[in-house]
N, C-alpha and C. Protein backbone atom coordinates (compact mmCIF):
# COMPACT_ATOMS: atom_id res chain seq x y z
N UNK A 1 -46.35 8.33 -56.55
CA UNK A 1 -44.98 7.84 -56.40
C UNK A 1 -44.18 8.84 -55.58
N UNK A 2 -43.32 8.25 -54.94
CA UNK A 2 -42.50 8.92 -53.99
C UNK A 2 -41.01 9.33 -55.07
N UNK A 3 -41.22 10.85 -55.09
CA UNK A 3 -40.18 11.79 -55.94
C UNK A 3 -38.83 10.69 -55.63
N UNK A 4 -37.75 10.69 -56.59
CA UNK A 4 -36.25 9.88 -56.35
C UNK A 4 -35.80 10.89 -56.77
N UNK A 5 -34.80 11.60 -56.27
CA UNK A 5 -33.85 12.58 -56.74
C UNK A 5 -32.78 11.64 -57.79
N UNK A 6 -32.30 11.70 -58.86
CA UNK A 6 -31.31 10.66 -59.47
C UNK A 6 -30.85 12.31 -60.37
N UNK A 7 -29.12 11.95 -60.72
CA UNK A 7 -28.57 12.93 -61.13
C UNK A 7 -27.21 11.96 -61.88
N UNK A 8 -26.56 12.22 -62.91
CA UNK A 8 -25.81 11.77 -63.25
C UNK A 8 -24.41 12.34 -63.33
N UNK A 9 -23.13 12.01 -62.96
CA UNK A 9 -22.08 12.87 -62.57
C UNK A 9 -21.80 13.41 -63.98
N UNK A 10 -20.80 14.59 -63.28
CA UNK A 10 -20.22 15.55 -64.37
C UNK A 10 -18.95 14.62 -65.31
N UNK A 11 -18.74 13.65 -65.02
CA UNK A 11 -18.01 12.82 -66.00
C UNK A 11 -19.08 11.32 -67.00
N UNK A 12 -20.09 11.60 -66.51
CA UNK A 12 -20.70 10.60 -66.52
C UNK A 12 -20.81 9.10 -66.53
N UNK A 13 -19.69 8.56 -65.66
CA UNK A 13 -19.85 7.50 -65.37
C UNK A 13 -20.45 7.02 -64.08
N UNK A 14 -21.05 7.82 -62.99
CA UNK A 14 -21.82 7.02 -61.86
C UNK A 14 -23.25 7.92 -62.11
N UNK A 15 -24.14 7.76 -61.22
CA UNK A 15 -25.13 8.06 -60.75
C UNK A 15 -25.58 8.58 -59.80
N UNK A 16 -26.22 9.45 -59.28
CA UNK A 16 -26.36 9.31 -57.45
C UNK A 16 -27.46 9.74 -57.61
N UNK A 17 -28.23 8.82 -56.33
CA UNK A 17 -29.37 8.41 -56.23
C UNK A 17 -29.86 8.91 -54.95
N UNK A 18 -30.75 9.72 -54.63
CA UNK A 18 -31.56 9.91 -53.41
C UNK A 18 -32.12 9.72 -53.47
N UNK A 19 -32.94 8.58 -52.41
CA UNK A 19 -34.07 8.31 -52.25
C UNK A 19 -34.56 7.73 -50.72
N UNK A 20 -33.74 7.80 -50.08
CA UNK A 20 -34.26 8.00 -48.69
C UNK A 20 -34.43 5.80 -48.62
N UNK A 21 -35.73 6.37 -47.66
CA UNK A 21 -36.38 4.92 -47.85
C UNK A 21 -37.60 5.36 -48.39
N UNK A 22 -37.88 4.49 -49.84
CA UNK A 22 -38.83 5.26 -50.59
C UNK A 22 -39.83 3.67 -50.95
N UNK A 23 -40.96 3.81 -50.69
CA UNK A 23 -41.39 2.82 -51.33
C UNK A 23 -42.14 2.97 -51.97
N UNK A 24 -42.56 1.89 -53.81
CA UNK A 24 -43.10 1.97 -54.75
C UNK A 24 -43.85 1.21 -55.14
N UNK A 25 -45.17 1.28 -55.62
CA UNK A 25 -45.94 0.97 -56.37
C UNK A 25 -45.52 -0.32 -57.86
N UNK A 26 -46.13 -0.69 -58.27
CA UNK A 26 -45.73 -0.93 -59.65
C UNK A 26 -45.43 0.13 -60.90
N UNK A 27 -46.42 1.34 -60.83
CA UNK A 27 -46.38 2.21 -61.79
C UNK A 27 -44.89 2.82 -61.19
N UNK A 28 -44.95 3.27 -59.96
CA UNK A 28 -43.91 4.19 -59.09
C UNK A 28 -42.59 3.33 -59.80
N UNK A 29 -42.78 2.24 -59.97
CA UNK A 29 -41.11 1.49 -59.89
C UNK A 29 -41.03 1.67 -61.09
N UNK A 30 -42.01 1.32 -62.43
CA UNK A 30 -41.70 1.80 -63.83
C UNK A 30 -41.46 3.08 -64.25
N UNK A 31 -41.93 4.39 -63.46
CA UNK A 31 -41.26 5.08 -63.64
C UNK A 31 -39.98 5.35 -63.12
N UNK A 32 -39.45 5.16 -62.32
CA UNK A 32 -38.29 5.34 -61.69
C UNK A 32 -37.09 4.11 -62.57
N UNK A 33 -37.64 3.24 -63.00
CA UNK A 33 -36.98 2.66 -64.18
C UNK A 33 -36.80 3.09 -65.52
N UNK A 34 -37.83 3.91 -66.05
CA UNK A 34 -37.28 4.90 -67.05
C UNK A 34 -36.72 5.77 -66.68
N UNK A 35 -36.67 6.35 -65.88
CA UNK A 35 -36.13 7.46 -64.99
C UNK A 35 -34.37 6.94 -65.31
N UNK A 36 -33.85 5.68 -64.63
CA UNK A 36 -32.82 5.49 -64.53
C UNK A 36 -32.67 5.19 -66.39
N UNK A 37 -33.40 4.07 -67.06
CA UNK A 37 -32.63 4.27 -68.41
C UNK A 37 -32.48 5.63 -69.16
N UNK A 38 -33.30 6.71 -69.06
CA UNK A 38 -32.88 7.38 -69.13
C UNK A 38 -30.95 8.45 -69.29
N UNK A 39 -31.12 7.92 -67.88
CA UNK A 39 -29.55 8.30 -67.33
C UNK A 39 -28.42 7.49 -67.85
N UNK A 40 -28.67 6.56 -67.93
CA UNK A 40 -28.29 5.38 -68.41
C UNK A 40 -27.34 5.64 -69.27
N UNK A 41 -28.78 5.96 -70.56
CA UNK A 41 -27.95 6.26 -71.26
C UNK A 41 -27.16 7.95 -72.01
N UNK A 42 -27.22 8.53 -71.27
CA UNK A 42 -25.99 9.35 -70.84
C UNK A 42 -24.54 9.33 -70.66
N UNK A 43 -24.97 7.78 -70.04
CA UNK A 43 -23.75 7.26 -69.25
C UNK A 43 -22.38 6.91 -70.07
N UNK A 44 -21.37 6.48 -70.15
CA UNK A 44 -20.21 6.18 -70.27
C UNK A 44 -19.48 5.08 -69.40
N UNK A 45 -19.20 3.80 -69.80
CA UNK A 45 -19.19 3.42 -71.33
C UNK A 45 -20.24 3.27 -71.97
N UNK A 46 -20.64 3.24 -73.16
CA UNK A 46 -22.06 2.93 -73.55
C UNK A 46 -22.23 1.71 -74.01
N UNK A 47 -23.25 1.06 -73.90
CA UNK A 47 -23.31 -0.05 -74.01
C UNK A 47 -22.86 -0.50 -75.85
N UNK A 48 -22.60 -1.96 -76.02
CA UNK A 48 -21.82 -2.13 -77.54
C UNK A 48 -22.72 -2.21 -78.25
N UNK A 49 -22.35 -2.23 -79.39
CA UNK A 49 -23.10 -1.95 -80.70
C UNK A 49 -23.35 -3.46 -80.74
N UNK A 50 -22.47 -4.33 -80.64
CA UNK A 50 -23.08 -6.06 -81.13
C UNK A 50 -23.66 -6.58 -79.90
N UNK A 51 -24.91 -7.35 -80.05
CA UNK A 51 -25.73 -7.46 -78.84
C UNK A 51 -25.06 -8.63 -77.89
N UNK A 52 -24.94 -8.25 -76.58
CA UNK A 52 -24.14 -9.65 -75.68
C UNK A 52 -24.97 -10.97 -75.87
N UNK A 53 -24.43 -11.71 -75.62
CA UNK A 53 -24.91 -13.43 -75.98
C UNK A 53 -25.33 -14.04 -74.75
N UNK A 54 -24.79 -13.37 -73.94
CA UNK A 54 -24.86 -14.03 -72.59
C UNK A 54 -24.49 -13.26 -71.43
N UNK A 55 -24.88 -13.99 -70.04
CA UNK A 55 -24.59 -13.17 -68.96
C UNK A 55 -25.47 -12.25 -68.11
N UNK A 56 -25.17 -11.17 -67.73
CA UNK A 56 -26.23 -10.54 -66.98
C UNK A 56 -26.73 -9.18 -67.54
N UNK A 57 -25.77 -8.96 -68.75
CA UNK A 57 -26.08 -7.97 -69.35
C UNK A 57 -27.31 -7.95 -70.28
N UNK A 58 -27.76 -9.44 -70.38
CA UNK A 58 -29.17 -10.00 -71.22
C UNK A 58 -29.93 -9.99 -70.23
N UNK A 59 -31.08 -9.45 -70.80
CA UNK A 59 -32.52 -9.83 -70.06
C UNK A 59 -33.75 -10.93 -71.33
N UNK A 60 -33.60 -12.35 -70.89
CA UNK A 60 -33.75 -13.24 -71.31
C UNK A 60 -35.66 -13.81 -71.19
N UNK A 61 -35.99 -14.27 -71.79
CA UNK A 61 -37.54 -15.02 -71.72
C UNK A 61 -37.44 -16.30 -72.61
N UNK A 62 -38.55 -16.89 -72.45
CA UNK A 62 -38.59 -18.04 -73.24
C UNK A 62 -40.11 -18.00 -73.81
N UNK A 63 -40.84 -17.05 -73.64
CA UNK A 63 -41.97 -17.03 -74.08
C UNK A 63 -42.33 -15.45 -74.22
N UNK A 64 -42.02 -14.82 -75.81
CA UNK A 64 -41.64 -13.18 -75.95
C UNK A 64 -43.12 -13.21 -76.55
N UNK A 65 -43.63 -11.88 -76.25
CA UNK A 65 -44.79 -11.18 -76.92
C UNK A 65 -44.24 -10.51 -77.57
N UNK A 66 -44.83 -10.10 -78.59
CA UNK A 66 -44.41 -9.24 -79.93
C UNK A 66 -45.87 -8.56 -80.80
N UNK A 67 -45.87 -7.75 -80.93
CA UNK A 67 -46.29 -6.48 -81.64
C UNK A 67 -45.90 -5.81 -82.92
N UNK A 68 -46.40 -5.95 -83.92
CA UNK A 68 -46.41 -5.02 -85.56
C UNK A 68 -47.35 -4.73 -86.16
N UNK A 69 -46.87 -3.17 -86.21
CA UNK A 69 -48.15 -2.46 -86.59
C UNK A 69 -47.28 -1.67 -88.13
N UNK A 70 -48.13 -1.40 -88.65
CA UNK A 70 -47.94 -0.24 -89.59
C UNK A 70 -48.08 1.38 -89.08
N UNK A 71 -47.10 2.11 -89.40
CA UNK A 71 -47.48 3.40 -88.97
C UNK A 71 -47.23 4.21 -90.29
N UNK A 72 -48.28 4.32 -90.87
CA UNK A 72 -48.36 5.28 -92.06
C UNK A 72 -48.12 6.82 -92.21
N UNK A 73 -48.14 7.15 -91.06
CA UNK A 73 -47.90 8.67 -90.77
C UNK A 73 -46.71 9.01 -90.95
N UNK A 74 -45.48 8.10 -90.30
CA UNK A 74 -43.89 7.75 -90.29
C UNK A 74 -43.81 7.08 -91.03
N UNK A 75 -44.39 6.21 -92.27
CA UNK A 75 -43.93 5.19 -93.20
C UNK A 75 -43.00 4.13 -92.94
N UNK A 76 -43.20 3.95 -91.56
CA UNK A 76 -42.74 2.68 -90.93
C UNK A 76 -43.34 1.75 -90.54
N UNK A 77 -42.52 0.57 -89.80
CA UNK A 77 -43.48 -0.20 -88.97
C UNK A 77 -42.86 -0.22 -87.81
N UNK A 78 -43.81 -0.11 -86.53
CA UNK A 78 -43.79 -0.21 -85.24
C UNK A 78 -43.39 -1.79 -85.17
N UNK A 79 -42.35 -1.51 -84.08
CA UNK A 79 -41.60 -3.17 -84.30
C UNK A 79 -42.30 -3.63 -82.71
N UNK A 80 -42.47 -3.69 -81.85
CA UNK A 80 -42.37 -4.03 -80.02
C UNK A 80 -42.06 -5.22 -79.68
N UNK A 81 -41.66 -5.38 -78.69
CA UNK A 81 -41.33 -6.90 -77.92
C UNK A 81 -41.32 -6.54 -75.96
N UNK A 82 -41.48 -7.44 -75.96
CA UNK A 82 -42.14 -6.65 -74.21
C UNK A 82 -41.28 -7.72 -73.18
N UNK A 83 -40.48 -7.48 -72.36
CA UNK A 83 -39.82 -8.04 -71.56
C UNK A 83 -41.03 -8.09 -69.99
N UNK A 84 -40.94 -9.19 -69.37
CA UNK A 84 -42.04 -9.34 -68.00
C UNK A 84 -41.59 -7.86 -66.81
N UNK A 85 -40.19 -7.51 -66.88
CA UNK A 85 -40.10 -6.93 -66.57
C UNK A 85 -40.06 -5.83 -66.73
N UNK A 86 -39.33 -5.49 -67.38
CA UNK A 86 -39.15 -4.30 -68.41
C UNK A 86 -40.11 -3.38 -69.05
N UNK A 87 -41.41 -3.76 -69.52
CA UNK A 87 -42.67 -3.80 -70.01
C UNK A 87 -42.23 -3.59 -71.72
N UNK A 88 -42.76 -2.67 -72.44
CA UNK A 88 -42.58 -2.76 -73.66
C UNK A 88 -41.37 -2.19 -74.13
N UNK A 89 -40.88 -2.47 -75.40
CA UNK A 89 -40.03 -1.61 -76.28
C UNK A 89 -40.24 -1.70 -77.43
N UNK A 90 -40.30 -0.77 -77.88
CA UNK A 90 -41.19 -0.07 -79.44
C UNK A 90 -39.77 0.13 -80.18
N UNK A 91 -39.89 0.02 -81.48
CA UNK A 91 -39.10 1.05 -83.21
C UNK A 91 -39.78 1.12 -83.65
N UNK A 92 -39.38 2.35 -84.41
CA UNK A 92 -40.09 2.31 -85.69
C UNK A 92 -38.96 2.02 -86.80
N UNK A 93 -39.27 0.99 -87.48
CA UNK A 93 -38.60 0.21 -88.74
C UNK A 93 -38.76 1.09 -89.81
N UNK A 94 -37.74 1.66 -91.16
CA UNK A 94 -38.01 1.69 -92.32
C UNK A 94 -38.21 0.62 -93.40
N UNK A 95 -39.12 0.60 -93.83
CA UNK A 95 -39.16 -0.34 -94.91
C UNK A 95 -37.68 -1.52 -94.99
N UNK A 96 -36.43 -0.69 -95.50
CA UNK A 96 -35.25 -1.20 -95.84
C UNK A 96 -34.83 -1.67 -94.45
N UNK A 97 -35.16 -1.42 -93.02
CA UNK A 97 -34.70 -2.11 -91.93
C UNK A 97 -35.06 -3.20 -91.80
N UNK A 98 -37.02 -3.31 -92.01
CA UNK A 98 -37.90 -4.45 -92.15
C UNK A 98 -37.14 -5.40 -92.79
N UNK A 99 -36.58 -5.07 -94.33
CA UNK A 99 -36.31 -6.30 -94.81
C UNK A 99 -34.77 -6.74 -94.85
N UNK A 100 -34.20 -5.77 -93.60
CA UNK A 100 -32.97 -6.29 -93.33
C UNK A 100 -33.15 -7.40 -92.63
N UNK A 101 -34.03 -7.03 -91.06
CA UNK A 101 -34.60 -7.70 -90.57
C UNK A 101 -34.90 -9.21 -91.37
N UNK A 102 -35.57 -8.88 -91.61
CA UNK A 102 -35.95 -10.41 -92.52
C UNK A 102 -35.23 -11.37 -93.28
N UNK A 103 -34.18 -10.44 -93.49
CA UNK A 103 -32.93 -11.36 -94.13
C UNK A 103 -32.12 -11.76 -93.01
N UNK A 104 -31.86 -11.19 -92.01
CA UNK A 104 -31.49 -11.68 -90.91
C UNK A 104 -31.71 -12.93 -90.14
N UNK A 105 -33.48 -12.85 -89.91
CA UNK A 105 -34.02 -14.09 -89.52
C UNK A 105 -34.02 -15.06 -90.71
N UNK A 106 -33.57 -14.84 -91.96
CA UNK A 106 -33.60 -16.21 -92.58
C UNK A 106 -32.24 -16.81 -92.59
N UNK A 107 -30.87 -16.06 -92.71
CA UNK A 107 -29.76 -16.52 -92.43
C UNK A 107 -29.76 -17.11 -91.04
N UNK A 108 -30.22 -16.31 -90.04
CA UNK A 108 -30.30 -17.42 -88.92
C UNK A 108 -30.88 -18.76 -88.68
N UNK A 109 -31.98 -18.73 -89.38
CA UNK A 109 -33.30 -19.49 -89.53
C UNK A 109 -32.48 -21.06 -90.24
N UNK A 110 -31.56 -20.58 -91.47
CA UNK A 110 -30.81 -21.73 -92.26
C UNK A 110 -29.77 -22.23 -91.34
N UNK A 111 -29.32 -21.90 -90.06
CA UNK A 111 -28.43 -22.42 -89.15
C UNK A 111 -29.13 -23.42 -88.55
N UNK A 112 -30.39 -23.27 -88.19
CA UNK A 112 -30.82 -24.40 -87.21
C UNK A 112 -31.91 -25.32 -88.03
N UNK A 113 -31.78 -26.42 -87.20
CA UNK A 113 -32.40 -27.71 -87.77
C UNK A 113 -34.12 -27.30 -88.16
N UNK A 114 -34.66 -27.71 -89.24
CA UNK A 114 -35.80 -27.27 -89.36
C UNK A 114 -36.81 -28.58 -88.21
N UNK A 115 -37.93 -28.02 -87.48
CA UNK A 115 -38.53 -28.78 -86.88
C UNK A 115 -40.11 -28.93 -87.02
N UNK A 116 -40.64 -30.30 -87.52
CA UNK A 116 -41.85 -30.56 -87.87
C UNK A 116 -42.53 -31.21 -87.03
């Protein structure tokens, strides 16, 4: 991968980016995409605590892969969900998150029409 200089200002709300004309790979562009979330989140404003509903601030699918594992070492569970673009994103859940979680999806679950 071709080095990107990226630096985040002393107030932290922009970025600056050198990179010439740089061209990338697939791996080259995923790193340079963690690279930027990274910075990201540094940044100011930070993104909100309640998740957006809509717009461009969502990165959306209609067909999600998902991943759960047990991790006994951390006494959690590895949560993942993998965006096409994005590639993966991992937690690790405590027990009591898991079954927040789960109460979550059933209050939601009682909103919509059941389908057989």
């Amino acid at each position: 991968m071709t080095h990107v200089q990226t630096r985040v200002s002393a107030d932290a709300t922009r970025i600056e980016i050198d990179a010439g004309k740089t061209t990338l790979d697939a791996a080259g562009l995923d790193a340079f995409i963690r690279q930027l979330i990274e910075h990201r989140a540094q940044m100011t404003p930070v993104h909100a605590a309640e998740p957006y509903r809509e717009g461009a601030q969502v990165y959306t699918g209609d067909n999600m892969l998902w991943d759960v594992r047990a991790d006994r070492a951390r006494a959690a569970v590895d949560f993942a969900v993998q965006n096409p673009g994005l590639g993966w994103l991992s937690v690790a859940l405590s027990r009591a998150q898991v079954e927040d979680l789960m109460s979550s999806f059933q209050f939601a679950l009682a909103e919509i029409p059941e389908v057989r």
